[in-house]
Protein backbone atom coordinates (compact mmCIF):
# COMPACT_ATOMS: atom_id res chain seq x y z
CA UNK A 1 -177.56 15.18 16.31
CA UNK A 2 -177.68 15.10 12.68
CA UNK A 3 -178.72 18.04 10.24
CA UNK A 4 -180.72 17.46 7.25
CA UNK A 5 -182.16 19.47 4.25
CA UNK A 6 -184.91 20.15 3.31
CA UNK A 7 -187.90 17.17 2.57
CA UNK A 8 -188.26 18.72 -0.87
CA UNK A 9 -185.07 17.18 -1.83
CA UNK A 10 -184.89 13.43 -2.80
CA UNK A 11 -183.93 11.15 -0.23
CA UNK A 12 -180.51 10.00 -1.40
CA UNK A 13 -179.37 13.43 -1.62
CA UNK A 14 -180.28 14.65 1.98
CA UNK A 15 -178.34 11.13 3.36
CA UNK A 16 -175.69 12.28 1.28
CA UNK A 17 -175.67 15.75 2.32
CA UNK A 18 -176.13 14.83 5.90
CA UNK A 19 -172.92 15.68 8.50
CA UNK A 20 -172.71 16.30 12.23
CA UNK A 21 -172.08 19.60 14.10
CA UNK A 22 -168.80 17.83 14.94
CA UNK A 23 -167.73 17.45 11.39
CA UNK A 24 -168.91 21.05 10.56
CA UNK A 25 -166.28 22.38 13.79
CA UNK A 26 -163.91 19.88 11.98
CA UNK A 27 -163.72 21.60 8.33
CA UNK A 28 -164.26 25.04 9.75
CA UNK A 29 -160.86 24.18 11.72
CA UNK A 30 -159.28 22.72 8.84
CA UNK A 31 -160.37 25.63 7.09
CA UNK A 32 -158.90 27.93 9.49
CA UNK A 33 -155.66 26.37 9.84
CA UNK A 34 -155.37 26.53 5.97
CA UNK A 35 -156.24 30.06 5.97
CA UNK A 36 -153.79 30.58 8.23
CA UNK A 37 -150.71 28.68 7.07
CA UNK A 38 -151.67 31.00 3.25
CA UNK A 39 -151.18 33.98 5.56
CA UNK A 40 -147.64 32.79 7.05
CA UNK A 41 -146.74 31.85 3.74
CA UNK A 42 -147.73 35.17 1.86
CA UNK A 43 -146.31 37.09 5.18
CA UNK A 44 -142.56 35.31 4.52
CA UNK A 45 -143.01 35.67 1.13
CA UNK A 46 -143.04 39.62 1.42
CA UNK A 47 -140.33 39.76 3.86
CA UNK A 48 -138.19 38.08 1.44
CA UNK A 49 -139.39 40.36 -1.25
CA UNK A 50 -138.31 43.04 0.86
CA UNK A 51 -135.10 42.20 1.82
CA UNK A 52 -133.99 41.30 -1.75
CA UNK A 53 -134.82 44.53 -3.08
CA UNK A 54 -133.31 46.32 -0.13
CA UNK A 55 -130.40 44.09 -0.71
CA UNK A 56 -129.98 44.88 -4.75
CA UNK A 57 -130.97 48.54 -4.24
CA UNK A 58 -127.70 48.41 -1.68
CA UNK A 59 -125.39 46.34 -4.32
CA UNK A 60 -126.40 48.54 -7.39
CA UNK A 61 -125.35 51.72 -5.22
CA UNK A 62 -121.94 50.77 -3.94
CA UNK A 63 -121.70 49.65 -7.56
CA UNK A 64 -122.30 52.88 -8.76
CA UNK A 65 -119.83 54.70 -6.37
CA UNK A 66 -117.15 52.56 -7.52
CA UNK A 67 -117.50 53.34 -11.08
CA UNK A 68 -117.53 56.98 -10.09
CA UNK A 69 -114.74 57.01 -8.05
CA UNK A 70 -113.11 54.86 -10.54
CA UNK A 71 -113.57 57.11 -12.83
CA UNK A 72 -112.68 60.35 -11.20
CA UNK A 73 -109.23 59.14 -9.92
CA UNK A 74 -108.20 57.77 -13.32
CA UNK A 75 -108.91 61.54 -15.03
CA UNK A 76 -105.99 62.66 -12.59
CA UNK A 77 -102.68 64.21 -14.17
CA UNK A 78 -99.65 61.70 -15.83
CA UNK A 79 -97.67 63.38 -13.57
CA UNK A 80 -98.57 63.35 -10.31
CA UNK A 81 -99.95 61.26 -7.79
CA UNK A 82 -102.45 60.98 -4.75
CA UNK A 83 -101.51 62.72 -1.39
CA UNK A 84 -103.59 61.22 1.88
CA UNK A 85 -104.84 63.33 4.71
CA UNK A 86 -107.13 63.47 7.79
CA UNK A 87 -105.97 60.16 9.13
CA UNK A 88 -108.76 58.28 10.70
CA UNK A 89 -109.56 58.62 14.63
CA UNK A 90 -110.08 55.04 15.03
CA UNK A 91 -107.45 54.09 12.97
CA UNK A 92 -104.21 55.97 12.00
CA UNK A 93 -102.85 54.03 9.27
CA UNK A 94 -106.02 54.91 6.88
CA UNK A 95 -107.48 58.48 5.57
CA UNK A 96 -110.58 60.24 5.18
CA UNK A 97 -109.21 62.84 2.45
CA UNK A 98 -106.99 62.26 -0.96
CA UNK A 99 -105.87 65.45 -2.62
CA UNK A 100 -105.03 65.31 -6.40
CA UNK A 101 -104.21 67.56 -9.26
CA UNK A 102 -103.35 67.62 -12.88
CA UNK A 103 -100.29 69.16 -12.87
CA UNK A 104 -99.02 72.53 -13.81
CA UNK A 105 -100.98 75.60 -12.54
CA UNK A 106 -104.41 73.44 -12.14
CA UNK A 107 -105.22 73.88 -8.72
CA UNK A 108 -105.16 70.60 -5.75
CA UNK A 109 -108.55 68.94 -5.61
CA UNK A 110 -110.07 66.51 -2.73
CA UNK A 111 -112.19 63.50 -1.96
CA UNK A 112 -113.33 64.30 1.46
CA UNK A 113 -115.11 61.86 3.53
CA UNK A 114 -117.31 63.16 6.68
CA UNK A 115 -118.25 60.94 9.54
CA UNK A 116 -120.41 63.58 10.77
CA UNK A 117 -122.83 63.52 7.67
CA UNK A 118 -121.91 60.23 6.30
CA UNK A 119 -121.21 62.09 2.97
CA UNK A 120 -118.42 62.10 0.21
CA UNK A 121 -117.44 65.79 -0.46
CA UNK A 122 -115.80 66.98 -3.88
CA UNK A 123 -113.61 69.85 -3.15
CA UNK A 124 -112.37 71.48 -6.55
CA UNK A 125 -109.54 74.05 -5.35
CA UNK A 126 -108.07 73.51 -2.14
CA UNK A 127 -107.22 76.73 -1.79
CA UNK A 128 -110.57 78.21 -1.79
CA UNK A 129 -112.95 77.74 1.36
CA UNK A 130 -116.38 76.72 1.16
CA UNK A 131 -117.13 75.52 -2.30
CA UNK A 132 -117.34 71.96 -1.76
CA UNK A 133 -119.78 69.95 -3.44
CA UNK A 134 -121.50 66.41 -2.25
CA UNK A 135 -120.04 63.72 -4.19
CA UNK A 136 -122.24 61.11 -2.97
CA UNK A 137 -124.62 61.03 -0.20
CA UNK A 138 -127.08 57.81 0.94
CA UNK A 139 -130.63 57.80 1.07
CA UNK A 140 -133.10 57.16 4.05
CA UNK A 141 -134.58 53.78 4.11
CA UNK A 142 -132.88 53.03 1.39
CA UNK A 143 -128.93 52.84 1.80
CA UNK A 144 -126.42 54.15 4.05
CA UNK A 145 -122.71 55.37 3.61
CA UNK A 146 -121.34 53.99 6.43
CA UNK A 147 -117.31 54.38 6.27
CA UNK A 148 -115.06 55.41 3.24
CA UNK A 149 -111.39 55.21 3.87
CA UNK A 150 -108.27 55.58 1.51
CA UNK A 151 -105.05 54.03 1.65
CA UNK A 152 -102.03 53.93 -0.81
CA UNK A 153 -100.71 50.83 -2.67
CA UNK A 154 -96.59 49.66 -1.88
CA UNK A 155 -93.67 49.90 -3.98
CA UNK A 156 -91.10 47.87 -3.71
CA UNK A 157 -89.25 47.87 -0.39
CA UNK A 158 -93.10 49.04 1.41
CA UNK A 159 -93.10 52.47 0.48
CA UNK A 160 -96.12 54.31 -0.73
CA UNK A 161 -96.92 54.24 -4.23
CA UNK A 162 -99.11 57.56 -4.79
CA UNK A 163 -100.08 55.79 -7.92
CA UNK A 164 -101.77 53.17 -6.22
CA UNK A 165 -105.20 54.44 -4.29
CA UNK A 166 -106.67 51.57 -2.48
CA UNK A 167 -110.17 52.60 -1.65
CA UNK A 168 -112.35 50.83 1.05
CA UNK A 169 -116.09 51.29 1.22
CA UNK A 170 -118.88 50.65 3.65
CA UNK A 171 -122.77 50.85 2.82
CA UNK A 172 -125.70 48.87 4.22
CA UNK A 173 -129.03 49.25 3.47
CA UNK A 174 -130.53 51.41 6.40
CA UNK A 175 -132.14 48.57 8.01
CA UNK A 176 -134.56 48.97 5.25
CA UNK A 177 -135.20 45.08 5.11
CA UNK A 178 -136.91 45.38 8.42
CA UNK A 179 -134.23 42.14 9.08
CA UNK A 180 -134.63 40.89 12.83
CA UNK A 181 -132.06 40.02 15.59
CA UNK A 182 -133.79 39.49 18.28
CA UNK A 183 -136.08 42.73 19.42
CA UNK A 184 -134.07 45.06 16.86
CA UNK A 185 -133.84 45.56 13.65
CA UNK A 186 -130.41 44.81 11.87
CA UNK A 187 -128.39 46.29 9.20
CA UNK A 188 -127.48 44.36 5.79
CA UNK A 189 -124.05 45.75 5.41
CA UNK A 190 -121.84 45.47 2.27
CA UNK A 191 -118.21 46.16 2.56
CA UNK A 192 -115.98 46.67 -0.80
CA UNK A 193 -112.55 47.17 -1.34
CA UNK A 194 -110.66 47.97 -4.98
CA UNK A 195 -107.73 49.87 -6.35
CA UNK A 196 -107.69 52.31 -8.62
CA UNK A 197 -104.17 53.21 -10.35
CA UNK A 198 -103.95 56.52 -11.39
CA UNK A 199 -101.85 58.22 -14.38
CA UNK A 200 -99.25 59.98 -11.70
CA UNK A 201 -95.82 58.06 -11.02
């Protein structure tokens, strides 16, 4: 069965114009198939999109903490160094707290990590209770401070160097990149690890 337009039109035109029902299922599957290989595309397309920016959100934060713990140990006194404490449960050899000060009659400050919040606490005078500060804190959806542990650099012989505070940090990006293994979603973690030499001995 052929279909044909209408007589008004010259003859040449409706033979050209002339196709089967079988040709018409033909293009409308072609058509389809197109349509839908443009949606796959465009689908993988924003997944990518997605996880890159989770991914550089994630990189310019842990950036960011480094440069600001960077910068905090480094305004510590000439003469004295960092003091660990609150060893880790899962891991004795590494620390959730450093204490600091700047000599004289300043008073002891801390970097206090808490696994319970995921948080990094700013503690200005040891001696005083309850006026800690958050230092840094992660974001829902976004990023995700995982782990923060402190450790200190070796003198010669392997003895602690108090000048020396090797810092180790954990973030990932919440899952935020909607990143698949399997039936669950998975977590784009980041680890980093520097040193930060401060002024003490």
């Amino acid at each position: 069965m052929k279909l044909f337009f209408s007589k008004r039109f010259p003859s040449r035109w409706r033979q050209a114009a002339a196709f089967t029902i079988v040709e018409m299922w033909m293009s409308m599957a072609i058509g389809s198939m197109c349509l839908g290989a443009c949606s796959i595309i465009y689908v993988v397309m924003a997944k990518e999109h997605r996880a890159g920016l989770a991914d550089s959100i994630v990189e310019e934060r842990i950036d960011n903490l480094e440069d600001k713990l960077t910068q905090f140990f480094q305004t510590m006194s000439a003469t004295t160094g960092a003091t660990l404490s609150a060893p880790a449960s899962t891991n004795s050899s590494v620390y959730r707290m450093v204490v600091v000060s700047k000599g004289g009659a300043a008073p002891q400050e801390r970097i206090i990590f808490s696994t319970d919040t995921a948080k990094l606490y700013y503690d200005p005078n040891n001696l005083v209770a309850g006026d800690e500060k958050v230092f840094w804190s992660g974001e829902t959806n976004k990023f995700f401070l995982r782990d923060v542990y402190f450790t200190l650099g070796l003198k010669e012989g392997y003895r602690p160097d108090g000048s020396l505070l090797n810092v180790n940090l954990v973030i990932d990006d919440d899952k935020a990149a909607r990143r698949r293994v399997g039936a669950n979603y998975t977590a784009n973690t980041i680890k980093r690890s520097f040193t930060v030499r401060l002024r003490g001995p």
